[in-house]
N, C-alpha and C. Protein backbone atom coordinates (compact mmCIF):
# COMPACT_ATOMS: atom_id res chain seq x y z
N UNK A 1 -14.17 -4.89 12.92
CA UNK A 1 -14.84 -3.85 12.20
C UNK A 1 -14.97 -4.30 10.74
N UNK A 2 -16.27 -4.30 10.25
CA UNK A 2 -16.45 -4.73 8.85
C UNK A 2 -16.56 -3.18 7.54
N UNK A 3 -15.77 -3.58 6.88
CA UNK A 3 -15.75 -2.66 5.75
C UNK A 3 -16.14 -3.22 4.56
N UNK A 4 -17.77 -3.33 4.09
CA UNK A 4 -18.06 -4.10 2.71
C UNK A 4 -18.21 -2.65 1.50
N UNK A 5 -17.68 -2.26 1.07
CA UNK A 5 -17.78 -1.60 -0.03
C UNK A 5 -18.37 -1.71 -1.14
N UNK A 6 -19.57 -0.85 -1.49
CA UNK A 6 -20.26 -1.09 -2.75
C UNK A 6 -19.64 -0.24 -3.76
N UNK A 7 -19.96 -1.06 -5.39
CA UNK A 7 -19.25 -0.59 -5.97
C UNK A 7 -19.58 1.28 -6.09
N UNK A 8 -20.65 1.52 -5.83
CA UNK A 8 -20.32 3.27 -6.00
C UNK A 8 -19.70 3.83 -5.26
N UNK A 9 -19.42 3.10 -4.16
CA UNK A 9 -18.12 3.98 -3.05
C UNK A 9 -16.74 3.65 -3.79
N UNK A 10 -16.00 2.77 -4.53
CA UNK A 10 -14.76 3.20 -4.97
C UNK A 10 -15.64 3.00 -6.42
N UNK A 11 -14.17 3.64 -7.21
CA UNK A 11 -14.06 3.07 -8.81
C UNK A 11 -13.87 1.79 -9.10
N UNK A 12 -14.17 1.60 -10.47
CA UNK A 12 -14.71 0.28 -10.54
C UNK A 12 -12.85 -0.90 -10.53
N UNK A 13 -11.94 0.00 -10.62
CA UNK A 13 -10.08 -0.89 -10.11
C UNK A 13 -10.57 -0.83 -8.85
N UNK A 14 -10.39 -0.03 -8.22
CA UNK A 14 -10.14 0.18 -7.22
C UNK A 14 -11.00 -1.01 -6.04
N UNK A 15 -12.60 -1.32 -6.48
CA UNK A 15 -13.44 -2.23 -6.10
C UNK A 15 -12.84 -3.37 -6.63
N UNK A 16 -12.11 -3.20 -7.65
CA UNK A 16 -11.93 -5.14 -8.29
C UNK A 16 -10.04 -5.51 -7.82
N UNK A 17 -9.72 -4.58 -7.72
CA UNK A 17 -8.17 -4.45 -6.76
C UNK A 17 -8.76 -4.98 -5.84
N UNK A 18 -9.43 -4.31 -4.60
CA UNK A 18 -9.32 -4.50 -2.97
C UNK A 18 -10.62 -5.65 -2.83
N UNK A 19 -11.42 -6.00 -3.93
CA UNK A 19 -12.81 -6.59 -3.21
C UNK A 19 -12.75 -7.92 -3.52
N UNK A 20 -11.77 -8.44 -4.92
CA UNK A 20 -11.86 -9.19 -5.99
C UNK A 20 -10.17 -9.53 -6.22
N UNK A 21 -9.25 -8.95 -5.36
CA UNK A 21 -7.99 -9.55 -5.57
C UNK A 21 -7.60 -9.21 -6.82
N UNK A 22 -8.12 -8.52 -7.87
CA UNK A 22 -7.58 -8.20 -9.09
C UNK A 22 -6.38 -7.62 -8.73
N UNK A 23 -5.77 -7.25 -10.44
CA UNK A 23 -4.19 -6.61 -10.18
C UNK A 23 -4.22 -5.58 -11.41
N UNK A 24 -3.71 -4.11 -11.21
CA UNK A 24 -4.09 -2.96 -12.06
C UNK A 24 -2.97 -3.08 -12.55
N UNK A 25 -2.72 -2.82 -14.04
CA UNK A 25 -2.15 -3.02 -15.19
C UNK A 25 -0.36 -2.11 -14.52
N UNK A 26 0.78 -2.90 -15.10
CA UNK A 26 1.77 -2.59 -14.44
C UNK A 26 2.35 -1.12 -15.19
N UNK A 27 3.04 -0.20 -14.47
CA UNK A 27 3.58 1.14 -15.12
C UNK A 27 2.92 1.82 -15.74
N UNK A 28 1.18 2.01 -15.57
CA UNK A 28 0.18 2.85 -16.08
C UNK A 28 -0.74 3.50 -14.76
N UNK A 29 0.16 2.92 -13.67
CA UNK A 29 -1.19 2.92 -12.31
C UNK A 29 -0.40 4.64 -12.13
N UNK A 30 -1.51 4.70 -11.00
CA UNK A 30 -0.67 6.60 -10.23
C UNK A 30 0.20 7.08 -9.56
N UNK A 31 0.06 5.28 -8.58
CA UNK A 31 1.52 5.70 -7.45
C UNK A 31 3.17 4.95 -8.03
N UNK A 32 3.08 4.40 -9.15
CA UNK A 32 4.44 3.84 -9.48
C UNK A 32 5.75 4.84 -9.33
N UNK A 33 5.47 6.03 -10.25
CA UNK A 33 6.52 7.10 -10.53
C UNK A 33 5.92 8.31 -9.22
N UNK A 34 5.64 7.93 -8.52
CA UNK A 34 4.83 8.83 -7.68
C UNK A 34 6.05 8.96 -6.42
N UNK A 35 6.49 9.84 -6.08
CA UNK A 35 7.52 10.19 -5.06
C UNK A 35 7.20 11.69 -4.43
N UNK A 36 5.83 11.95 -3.74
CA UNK A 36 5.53 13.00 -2.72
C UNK A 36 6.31 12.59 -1.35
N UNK A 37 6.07 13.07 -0.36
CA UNK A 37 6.10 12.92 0.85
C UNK A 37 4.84 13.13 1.22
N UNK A 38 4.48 11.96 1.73
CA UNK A 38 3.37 11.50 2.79
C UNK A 38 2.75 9.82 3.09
N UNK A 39 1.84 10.12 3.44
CA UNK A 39 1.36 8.26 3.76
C UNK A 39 0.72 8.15 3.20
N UNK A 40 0.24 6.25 2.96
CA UNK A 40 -0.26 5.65 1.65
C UNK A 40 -1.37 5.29 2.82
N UNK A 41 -2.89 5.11 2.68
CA UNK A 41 -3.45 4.75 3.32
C UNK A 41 -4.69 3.71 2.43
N UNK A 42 -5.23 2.70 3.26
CA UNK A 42 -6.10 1.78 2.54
C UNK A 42 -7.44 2.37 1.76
N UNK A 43 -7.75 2.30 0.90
CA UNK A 43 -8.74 3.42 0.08
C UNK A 43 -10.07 2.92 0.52
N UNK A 44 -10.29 1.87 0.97
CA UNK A 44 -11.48 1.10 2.09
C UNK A 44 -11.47 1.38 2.81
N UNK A 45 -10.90 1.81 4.10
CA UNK A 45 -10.94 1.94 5.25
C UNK A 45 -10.04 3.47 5.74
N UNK A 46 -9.02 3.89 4.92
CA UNK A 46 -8.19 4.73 5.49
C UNK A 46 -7.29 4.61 6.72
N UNK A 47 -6.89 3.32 6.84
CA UNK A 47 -6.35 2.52 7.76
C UNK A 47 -4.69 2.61 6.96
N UNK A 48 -3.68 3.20 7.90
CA UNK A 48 -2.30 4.13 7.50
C UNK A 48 -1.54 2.62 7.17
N UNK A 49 -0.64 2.65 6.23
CA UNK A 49 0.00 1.37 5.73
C UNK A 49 1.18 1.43 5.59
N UNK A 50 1.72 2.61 4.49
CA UNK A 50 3.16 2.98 4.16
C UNK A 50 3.47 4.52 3.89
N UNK A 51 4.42 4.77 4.20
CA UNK A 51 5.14 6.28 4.54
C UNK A 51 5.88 6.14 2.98
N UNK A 52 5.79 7.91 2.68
CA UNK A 52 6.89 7.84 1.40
C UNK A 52 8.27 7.65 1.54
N UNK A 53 8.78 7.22 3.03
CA UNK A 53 9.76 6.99 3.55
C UNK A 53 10.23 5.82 2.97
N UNK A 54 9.61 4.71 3.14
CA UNK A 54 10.02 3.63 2.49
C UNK A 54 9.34 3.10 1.72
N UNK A 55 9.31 3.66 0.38
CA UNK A 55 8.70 4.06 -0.86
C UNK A 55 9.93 3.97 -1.50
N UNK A 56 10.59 3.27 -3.02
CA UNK A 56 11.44 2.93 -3.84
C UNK A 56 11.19 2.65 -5.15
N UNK A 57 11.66 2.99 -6.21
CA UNK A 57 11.87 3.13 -7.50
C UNK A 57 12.21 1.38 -7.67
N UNK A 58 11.63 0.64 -8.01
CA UNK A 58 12.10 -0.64 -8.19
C UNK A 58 12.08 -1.40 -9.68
N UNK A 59 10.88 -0.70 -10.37
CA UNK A 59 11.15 -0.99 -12.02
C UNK A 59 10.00 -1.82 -11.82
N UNK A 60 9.54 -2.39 -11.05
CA UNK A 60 8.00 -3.34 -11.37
C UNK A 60 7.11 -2.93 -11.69
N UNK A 61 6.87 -1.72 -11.89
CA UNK A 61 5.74 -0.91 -12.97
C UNK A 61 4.77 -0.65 -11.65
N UNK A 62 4.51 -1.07 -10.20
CA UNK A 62 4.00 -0.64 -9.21
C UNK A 62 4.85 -0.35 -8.18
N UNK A 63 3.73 0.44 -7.09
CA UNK A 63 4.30 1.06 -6.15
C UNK A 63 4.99 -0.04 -5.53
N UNK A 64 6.29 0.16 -4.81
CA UNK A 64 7.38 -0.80 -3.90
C UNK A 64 7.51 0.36 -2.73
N UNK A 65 7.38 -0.51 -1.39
CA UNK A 65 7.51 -0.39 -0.34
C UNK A 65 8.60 -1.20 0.58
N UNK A 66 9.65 -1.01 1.07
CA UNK A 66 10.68 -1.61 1.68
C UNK A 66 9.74 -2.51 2.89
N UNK A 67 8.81 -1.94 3.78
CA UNK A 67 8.47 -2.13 4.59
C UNK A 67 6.85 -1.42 4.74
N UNK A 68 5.72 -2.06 5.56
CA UNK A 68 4.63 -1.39 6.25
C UNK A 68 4.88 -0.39 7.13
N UNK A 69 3.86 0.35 7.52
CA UNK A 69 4.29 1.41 8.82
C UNK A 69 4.73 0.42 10.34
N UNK A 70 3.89 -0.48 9.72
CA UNK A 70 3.75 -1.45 11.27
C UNK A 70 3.32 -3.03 11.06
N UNK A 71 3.82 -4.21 10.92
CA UNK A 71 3.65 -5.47 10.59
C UNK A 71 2.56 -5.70 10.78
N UNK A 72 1.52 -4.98 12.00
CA UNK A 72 0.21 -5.31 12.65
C UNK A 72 -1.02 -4.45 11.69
N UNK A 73 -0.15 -3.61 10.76
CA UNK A 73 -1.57 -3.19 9.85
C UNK A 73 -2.03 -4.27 8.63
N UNK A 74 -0.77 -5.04 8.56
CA UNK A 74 -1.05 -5.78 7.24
C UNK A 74 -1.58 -7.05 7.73
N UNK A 75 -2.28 -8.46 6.78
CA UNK A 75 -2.20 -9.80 6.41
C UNK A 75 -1.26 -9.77 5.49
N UNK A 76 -0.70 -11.11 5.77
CA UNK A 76 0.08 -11.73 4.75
C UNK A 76 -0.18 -13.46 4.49
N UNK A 77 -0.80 -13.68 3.23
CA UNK A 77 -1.59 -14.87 3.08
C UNK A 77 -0.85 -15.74 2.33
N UNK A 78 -0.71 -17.00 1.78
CA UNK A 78 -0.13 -17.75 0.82
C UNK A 78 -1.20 -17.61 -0.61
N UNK A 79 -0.78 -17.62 -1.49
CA UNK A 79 -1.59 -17.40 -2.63
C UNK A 79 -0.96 -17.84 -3.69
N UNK A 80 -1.53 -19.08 -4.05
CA UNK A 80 -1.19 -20.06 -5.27
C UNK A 80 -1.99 -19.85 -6.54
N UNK A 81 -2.80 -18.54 -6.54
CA UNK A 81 -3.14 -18.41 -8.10
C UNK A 81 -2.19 -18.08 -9.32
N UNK A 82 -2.74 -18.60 -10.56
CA UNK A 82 -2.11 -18.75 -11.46
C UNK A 82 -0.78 -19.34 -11.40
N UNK A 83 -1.02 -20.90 -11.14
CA UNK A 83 0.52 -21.95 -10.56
C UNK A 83 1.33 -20.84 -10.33
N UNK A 84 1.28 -20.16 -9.35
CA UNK A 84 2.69 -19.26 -8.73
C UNK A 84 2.65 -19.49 -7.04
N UNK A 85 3.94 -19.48 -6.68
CA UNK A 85 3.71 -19.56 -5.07
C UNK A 85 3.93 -18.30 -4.42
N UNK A 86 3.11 -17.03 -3.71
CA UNK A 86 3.09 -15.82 -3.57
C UNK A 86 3.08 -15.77 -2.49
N UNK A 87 3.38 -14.25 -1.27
CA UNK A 87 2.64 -14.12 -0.12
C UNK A 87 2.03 -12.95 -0.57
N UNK A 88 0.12 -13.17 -0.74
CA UNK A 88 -0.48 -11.92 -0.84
C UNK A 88 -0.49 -10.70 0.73
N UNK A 89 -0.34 -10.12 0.16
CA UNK A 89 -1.09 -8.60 1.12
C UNK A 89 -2.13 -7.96 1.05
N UNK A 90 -3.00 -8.28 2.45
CA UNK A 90 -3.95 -7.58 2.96
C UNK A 90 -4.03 -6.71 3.73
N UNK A 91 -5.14 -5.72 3.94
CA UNK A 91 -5.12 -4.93 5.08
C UNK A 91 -5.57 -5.39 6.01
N UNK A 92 -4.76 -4.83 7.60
CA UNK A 92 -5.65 -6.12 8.48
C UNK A 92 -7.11 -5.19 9.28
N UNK A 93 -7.55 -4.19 8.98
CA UNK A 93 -8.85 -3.70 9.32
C UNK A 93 -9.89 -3.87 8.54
N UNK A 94 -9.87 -3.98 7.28
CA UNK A 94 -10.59 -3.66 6.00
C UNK A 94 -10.81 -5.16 4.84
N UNK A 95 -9.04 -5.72 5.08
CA UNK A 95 -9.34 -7.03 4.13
C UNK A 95 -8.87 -7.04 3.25
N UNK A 96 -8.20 -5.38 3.15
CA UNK A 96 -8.48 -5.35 1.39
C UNK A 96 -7.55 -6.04 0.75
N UNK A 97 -7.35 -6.94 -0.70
CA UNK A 97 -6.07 -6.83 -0.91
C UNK A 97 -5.32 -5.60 -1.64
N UNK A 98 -4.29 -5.70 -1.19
CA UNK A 98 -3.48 -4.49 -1.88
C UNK A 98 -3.05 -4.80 -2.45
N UNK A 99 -1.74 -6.20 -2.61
CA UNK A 99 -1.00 -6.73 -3.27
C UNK A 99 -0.18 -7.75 -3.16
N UNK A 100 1.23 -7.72 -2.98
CA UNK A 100 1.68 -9.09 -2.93
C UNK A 100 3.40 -8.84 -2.03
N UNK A 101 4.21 -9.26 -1.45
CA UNK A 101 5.55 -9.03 -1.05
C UNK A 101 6.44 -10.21 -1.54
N UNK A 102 7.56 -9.95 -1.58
CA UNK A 102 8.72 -10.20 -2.20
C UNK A 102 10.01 -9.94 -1.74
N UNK A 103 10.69 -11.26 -1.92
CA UNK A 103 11.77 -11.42 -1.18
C UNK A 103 13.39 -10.95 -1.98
N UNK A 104 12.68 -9.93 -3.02
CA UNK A 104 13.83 -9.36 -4.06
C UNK A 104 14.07 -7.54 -3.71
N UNK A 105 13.68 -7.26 -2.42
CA UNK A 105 14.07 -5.94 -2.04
C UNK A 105 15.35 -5.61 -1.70
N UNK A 106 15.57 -4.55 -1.63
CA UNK A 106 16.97 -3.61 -1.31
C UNK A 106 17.29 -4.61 0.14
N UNK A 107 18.39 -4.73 0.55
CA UNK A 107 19.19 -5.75 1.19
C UNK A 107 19.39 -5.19 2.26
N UNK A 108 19.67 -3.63 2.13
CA UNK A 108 20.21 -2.93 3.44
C UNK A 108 18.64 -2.40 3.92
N UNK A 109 17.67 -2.35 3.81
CA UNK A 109 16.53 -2.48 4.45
C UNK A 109 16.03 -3.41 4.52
N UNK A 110 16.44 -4.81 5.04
CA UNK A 110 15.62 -6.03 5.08
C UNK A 110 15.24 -6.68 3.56
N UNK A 111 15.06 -6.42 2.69
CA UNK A 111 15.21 -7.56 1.52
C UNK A 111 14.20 -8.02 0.87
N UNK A 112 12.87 -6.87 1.69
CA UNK A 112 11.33 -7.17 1.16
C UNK A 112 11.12 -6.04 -0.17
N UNK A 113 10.21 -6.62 -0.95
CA UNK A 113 9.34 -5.43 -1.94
C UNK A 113 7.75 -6.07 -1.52
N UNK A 114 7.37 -4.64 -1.08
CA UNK A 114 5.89 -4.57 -1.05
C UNK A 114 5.55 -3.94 -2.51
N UNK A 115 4.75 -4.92 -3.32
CA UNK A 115 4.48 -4.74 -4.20
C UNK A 115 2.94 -4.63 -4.34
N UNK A 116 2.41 -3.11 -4.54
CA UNK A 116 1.28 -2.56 -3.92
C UNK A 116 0.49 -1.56 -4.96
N UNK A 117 -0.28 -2.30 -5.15
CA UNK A 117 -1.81 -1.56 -6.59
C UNK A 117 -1.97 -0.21 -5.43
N UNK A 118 -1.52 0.70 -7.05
CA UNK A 118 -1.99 2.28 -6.33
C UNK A 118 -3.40 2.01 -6.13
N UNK A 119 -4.38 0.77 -6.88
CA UNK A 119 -5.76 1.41 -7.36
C UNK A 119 -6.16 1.10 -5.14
N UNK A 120 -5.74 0.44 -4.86
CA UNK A 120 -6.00 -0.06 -2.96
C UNK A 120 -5.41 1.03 -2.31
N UNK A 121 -4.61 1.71 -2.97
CA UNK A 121 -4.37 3.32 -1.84
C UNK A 121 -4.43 4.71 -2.25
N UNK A 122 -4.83 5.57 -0.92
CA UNK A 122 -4.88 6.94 -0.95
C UNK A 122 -3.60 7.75 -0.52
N UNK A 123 -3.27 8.62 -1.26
CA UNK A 123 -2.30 9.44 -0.72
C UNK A 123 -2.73 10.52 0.10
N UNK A 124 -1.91 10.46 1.14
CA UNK A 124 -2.56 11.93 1.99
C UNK A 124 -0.91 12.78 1.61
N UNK A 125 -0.91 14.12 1.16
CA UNK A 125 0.20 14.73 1.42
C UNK A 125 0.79 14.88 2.74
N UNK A 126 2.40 15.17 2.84
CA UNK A 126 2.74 15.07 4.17
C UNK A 126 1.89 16.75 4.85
N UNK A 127 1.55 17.71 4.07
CA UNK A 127 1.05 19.05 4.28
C UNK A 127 -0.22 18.93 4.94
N UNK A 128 -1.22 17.94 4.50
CA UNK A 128 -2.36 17.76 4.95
C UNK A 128 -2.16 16.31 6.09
N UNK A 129 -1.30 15.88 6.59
CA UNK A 129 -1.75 14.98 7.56
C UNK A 129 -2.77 15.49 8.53
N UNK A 130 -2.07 16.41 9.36
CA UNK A 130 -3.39 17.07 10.24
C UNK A 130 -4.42 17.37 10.12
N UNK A 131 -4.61 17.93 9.04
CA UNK A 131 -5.69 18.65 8.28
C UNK A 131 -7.07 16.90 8.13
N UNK A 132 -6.10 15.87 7.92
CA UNK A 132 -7.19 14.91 7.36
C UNK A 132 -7.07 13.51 8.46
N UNK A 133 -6.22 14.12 9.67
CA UNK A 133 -6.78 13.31 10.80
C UNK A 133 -5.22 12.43 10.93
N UNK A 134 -4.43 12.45 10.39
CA UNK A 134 -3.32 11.55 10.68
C UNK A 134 -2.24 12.22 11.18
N UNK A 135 -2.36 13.29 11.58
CA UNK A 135 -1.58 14.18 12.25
C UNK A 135 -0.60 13.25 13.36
N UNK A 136 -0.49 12.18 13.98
CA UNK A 136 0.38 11.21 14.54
C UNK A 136 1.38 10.71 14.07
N UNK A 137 1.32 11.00 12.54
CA UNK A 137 2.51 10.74 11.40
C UNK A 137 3.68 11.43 11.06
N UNK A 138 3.35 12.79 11.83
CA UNK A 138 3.94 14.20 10.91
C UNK A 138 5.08 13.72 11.99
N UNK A 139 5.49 13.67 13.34
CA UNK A 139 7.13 13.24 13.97
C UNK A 139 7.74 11.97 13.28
N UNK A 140 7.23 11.06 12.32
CA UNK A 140 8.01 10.00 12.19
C UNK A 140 8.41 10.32 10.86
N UNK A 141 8.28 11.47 9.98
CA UNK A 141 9.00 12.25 9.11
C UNK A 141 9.74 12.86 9.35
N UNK A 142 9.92 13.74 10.41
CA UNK A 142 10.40 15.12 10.96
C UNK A 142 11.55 13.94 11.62
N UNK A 143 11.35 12.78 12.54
CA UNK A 143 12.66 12.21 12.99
C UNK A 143 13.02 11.36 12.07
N UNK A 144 12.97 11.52 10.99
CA UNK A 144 13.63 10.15 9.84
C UNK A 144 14.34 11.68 9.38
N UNK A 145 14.20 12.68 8.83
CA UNK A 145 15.10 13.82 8.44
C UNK A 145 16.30 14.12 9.10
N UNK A 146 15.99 14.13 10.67
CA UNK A 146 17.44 14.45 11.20
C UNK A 146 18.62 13.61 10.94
C-alpha cells in the first residue's frame, strides 16, 4: 500500500519529519512532556505504533518509547548520516520515518529507547479509540491495569 503525501495533507514538520527524514527541534515538540493514555499512531497512514503504556520520561527532549505495539509495524534501517552509526525507524505501511532507537533504555523493559518526532505521530485518546476506529486497543489497556 503506497502512502505519498503532499505537502497540504500534513504540516510543513510533519512532511519534512516523515517524507525527508528531518528531525523536529528537541524539548519544544508536543509529545515529549505528553503523558495521556492512549496510542501513538503514524500521522501518514494512521497505522497504530506505540501505547502510552510504554511511553517514558527519558530527558531526550522527544517522545521515548520502551517498545512498538508490535516489531511488525516498524522498519529498522542502518543510518550513517552525519558520521554517526544509528538504527533509523520507519513505519512499515507508510515509510514514514519517525525516528531513531537506542540501546540506552530502561533495562527492566529490554534496554531500547524509541526515540520518536511527535511531528510523525497522532494521538488518539484512550476515550476515543472506538469512536476513531481502533477500538482493538481498548483490552490491552484494561489488561496492563490489572
Amino acid at each position: 500500500m503506497a502512502f505519498e503525501k503532499e505537502k497540504a495533507q500534513l504540516n510543513d514538520l510533519s512532511y519534512r519529519v516523515t517524507q525527508e527524514a528531518a528531525t523536529e527541534a528537541p524539548f519544544t515538540n508536543e509529545f515529549d512532556d505528553f503523558f495521556e493514555k492512549g496510542l501513538y499512531v503514524d500521522i501518514v497512514s494512521g497505522e497504530p505504533l506505540f501505547t502510552s503504556m510504554e511511553k517514558y520520561h527519558s530527558g531526550c527532549g522527544w517522545p521515548a518509547f520502551t517498545a512498538p505495539i508490535d516489531r511488525s509495524v516498524i522498519q529498522e534501517k542502518r543510518d550513517q548520516t552525519f558520521n554517526m552509526e544509528r538504527t533509523e525507524v520507519r513505519s512499515k505501511d507508510a515509510n514514514s520515518h519517525l525516528g531513531h532507537v537506542f540501546a540506552d533504555g530502561p533495562s527492566e523493559s529490554g534496554g531500547l529507547r524509541y526515540c520518536i518526532n511527535s511531528a510523525a505521530l497522532r494521538f488518539v485518546p484512550f476515550d476515543k479509540l472506538d469512536e476513531e476506529g481502533y477500538g482493538d486497543f481498548v483490552d490491552r489497556f484494561e489488561k496492563n491495569e490489572k
